[in-house]
N, C-alpha and C. Protein backbone atom coordinates (compact mmCIF):
# COMPACT_ATOMS: atom_id res chain seq x y z
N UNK A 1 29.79 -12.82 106.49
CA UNK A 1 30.91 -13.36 107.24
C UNK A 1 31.19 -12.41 108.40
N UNK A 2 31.62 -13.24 109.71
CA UNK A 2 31.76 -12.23 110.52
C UNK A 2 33.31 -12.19 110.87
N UNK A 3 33.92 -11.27 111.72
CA UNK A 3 35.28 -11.52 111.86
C UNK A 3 35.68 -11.43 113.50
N UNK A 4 36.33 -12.14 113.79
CA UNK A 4 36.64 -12.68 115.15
C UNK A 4 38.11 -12.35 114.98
N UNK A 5 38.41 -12.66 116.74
CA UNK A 5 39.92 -12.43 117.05
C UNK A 5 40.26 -13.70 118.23
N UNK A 6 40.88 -14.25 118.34
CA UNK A 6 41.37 -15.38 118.89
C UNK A 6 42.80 -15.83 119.75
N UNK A 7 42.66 -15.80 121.01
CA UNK A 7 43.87 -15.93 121.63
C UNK A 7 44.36 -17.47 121.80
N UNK A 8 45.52 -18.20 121.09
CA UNK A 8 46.25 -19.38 120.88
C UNK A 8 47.64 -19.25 121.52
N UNK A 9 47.92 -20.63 122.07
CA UNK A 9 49.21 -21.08 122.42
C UNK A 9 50.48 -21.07 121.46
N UNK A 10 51.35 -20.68 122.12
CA UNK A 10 52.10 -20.50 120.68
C UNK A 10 52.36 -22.01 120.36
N UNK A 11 52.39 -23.07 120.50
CA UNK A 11 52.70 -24.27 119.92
C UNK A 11 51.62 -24.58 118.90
N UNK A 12 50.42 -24.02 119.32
CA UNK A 12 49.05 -23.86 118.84
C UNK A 12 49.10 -23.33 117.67
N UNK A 13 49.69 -21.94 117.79
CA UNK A 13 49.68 -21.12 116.25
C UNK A 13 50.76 -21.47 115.59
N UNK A 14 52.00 -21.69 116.34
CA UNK A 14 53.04 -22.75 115.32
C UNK A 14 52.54 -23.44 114.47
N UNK A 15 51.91 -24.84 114.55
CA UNK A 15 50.98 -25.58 113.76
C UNK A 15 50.66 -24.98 113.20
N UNK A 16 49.65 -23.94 113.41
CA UNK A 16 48.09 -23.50 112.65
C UNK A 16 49.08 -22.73 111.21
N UNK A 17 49.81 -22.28 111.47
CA UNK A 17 50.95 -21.60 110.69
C UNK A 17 51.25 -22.32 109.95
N UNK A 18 52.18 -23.58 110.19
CA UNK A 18 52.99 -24.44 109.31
C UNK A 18 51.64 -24.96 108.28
N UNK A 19 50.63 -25.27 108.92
CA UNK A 19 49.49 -25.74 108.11
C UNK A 19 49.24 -25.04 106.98
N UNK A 20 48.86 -23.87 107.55
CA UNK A 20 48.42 -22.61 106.38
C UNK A 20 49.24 -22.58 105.38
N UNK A 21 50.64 -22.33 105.76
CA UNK A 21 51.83 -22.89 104.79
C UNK A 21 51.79 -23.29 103.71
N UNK A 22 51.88 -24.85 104.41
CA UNK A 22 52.06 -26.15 103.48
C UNK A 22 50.90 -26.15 102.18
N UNK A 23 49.47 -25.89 103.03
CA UNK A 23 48.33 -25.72 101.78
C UNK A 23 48.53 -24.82 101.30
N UNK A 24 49.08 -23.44 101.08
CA UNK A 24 49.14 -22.43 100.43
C UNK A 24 48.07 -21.53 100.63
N UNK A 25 47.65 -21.76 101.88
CA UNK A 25 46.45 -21.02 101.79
C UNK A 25 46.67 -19.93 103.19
N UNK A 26 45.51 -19.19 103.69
CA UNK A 26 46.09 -18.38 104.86
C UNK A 26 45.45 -18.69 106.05
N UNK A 27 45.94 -18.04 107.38
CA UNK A 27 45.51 -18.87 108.31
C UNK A 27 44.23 -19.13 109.07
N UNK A 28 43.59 -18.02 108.23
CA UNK A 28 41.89 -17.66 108.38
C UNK A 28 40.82 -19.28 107.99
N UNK A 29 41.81 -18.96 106.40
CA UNK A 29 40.94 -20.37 105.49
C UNK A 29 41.26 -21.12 106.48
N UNK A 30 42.65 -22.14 107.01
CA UNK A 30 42.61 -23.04 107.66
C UNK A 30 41.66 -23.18 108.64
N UNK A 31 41.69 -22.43 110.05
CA UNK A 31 40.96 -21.69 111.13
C UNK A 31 39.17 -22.31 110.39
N UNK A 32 38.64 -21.80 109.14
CA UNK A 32 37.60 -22.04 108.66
C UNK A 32 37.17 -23.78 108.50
N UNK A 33 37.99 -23.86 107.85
CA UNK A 33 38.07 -25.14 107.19
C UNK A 33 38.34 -26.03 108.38
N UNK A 34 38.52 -26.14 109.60
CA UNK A 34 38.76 -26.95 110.61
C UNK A 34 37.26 -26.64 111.31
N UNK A 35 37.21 -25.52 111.43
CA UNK A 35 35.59 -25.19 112.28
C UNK A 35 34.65 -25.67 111.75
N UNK A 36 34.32 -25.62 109.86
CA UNK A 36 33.63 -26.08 108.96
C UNK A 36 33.38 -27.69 109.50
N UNK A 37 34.59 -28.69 110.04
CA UNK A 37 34.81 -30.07 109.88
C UNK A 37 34.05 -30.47 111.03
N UNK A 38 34.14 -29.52 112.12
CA UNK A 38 34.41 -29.60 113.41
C UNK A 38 32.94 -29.38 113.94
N UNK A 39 32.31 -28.34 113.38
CA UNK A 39 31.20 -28.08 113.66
C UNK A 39 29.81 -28.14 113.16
N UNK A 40 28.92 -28.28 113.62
CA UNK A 40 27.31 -28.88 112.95
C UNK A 40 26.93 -27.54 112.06
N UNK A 41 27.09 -27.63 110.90
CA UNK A 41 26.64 -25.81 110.49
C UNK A 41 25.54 -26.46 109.49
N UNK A 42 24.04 -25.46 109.64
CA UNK A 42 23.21 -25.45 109.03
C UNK A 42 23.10 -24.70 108.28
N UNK A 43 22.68 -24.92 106.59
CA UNK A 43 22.46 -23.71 106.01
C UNK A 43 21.44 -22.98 106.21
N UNK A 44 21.59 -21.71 106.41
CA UNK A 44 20.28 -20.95 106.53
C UNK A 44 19.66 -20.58 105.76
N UNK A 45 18.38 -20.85 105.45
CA UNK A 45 17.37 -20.67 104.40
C UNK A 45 16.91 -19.32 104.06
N UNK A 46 16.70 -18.96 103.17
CA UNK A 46 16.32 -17.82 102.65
C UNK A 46 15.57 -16.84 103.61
N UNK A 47 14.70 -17.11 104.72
CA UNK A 47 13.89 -16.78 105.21
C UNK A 47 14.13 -16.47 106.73
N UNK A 48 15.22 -17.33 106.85
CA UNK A 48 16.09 -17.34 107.87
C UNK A 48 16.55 -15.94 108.93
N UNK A 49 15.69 -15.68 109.71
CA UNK A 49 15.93 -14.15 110.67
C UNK A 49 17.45 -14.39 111.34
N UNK A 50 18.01 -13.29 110.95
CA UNK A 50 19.31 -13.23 111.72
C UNK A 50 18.82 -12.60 112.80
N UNK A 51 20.05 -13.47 113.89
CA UNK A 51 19.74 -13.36 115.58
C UNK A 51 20.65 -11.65 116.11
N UNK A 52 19.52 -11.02 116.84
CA UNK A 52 20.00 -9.57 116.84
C UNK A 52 20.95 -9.76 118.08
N UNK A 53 21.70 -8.39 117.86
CA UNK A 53 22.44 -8.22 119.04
C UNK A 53 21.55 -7.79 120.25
N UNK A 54 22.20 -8.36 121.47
CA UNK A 54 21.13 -7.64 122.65
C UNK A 54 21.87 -6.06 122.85
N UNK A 55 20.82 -5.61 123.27
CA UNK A 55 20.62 -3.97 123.02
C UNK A 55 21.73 -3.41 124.30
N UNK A 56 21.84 -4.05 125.22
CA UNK A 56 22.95 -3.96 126.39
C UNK A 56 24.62 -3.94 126.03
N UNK A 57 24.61 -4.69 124.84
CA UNK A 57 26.11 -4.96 124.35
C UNK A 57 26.71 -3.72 123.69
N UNK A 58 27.83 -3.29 124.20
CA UNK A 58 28.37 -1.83 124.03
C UNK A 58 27.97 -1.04 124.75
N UNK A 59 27.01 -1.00 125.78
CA UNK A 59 26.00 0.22 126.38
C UNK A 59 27.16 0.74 127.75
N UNK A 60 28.04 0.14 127.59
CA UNK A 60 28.51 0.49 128.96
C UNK A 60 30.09 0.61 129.31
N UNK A 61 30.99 1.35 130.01
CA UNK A 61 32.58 1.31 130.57
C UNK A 61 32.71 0.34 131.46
N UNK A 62 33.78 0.08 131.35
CA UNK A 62 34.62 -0.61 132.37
C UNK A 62 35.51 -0.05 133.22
N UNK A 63 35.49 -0.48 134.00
CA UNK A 63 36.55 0.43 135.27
C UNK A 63 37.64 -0.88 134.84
N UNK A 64 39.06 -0.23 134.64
CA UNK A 64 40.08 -1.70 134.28
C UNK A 64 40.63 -1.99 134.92
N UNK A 65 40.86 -0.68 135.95
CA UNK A 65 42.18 -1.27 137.08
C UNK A 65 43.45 -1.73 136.90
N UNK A 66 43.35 -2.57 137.30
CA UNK A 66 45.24 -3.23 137.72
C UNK A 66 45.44 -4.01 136.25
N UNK A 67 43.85 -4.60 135.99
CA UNK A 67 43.63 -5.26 134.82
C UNK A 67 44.16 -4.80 133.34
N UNK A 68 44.00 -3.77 133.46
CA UNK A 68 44.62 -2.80 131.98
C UNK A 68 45.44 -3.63 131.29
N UNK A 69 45.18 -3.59 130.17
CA UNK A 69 44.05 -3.47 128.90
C UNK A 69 43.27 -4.92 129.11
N UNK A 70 42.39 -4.97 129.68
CA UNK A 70 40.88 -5.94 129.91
C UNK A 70 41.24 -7.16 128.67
N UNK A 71 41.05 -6.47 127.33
CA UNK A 71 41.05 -6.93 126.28
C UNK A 71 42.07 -8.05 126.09
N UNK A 72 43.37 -7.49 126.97
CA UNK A 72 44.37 -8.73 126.58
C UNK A 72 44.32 -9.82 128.19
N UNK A 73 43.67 -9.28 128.92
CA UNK A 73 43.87 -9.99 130.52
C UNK A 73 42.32 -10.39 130.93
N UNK A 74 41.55 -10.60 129.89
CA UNK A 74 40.30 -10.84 130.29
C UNK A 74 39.71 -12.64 130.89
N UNK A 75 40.88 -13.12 130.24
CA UNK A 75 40.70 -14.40 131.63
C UNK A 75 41.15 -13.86 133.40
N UNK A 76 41.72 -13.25 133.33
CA UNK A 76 42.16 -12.92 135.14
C UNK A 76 41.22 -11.85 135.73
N UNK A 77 40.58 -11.03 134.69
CA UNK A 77 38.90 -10.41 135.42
C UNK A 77 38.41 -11.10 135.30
N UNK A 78 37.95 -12.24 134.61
CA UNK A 78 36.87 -13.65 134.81
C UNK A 78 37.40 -13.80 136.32
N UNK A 79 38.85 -14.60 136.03
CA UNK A 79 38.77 -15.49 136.96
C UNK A 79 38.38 -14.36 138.78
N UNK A 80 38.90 -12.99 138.79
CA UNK A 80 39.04 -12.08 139.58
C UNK A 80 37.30 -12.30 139.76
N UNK A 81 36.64 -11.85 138.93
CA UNK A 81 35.24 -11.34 139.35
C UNK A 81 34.20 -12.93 139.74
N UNK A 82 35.10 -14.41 139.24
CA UNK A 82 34.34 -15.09 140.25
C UNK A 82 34.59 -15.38 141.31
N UNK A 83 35.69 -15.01 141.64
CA UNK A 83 36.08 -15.08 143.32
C UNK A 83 35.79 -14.46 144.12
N UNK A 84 34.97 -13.37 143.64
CA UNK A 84 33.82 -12.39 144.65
C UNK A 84 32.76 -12.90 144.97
């Protein structure tokens, strides 16, 4: 299993919340269980090569600028760095 982080609307996570709720379950399972419905997932067979990371990912800084912290403003360096 891998673990992700996800930026939602709050009307968005309102729902996703009340959901988790109501089933008694937490908001991960839900989050799962909708992607599960939602998406074509194949099981992978025994033999099955997991896909490597490319060797570039992590290799490098960021200059952040005005941007600071990247991590939470990283749609407005998208949108910043295609307008160059």
């Amino acid at each position: 299993m891998k673990r992700t982080q996800l930026q939602l609307e709050d009307p968005v996570y309102d729902a996703l919340r009340r959901r988790a709720y109501e089933a008694r379950t937490s908001i991960a399972g839900v989050v799962r269980e909708a992607l599960k419905a939602y998406l074509p997932v194949r099981p992978q067979t025994a033999g099955a090569r997991k896909s490597r990371r490319p060797s570039f990912i992590g290799c490098c800084r960021t200059v952040q600028g005005s941007l600071k912290p990247v991590s939470e403003r990283h749609d407005e360096a998208l949108a910043r760095a295609f307008k160059h």
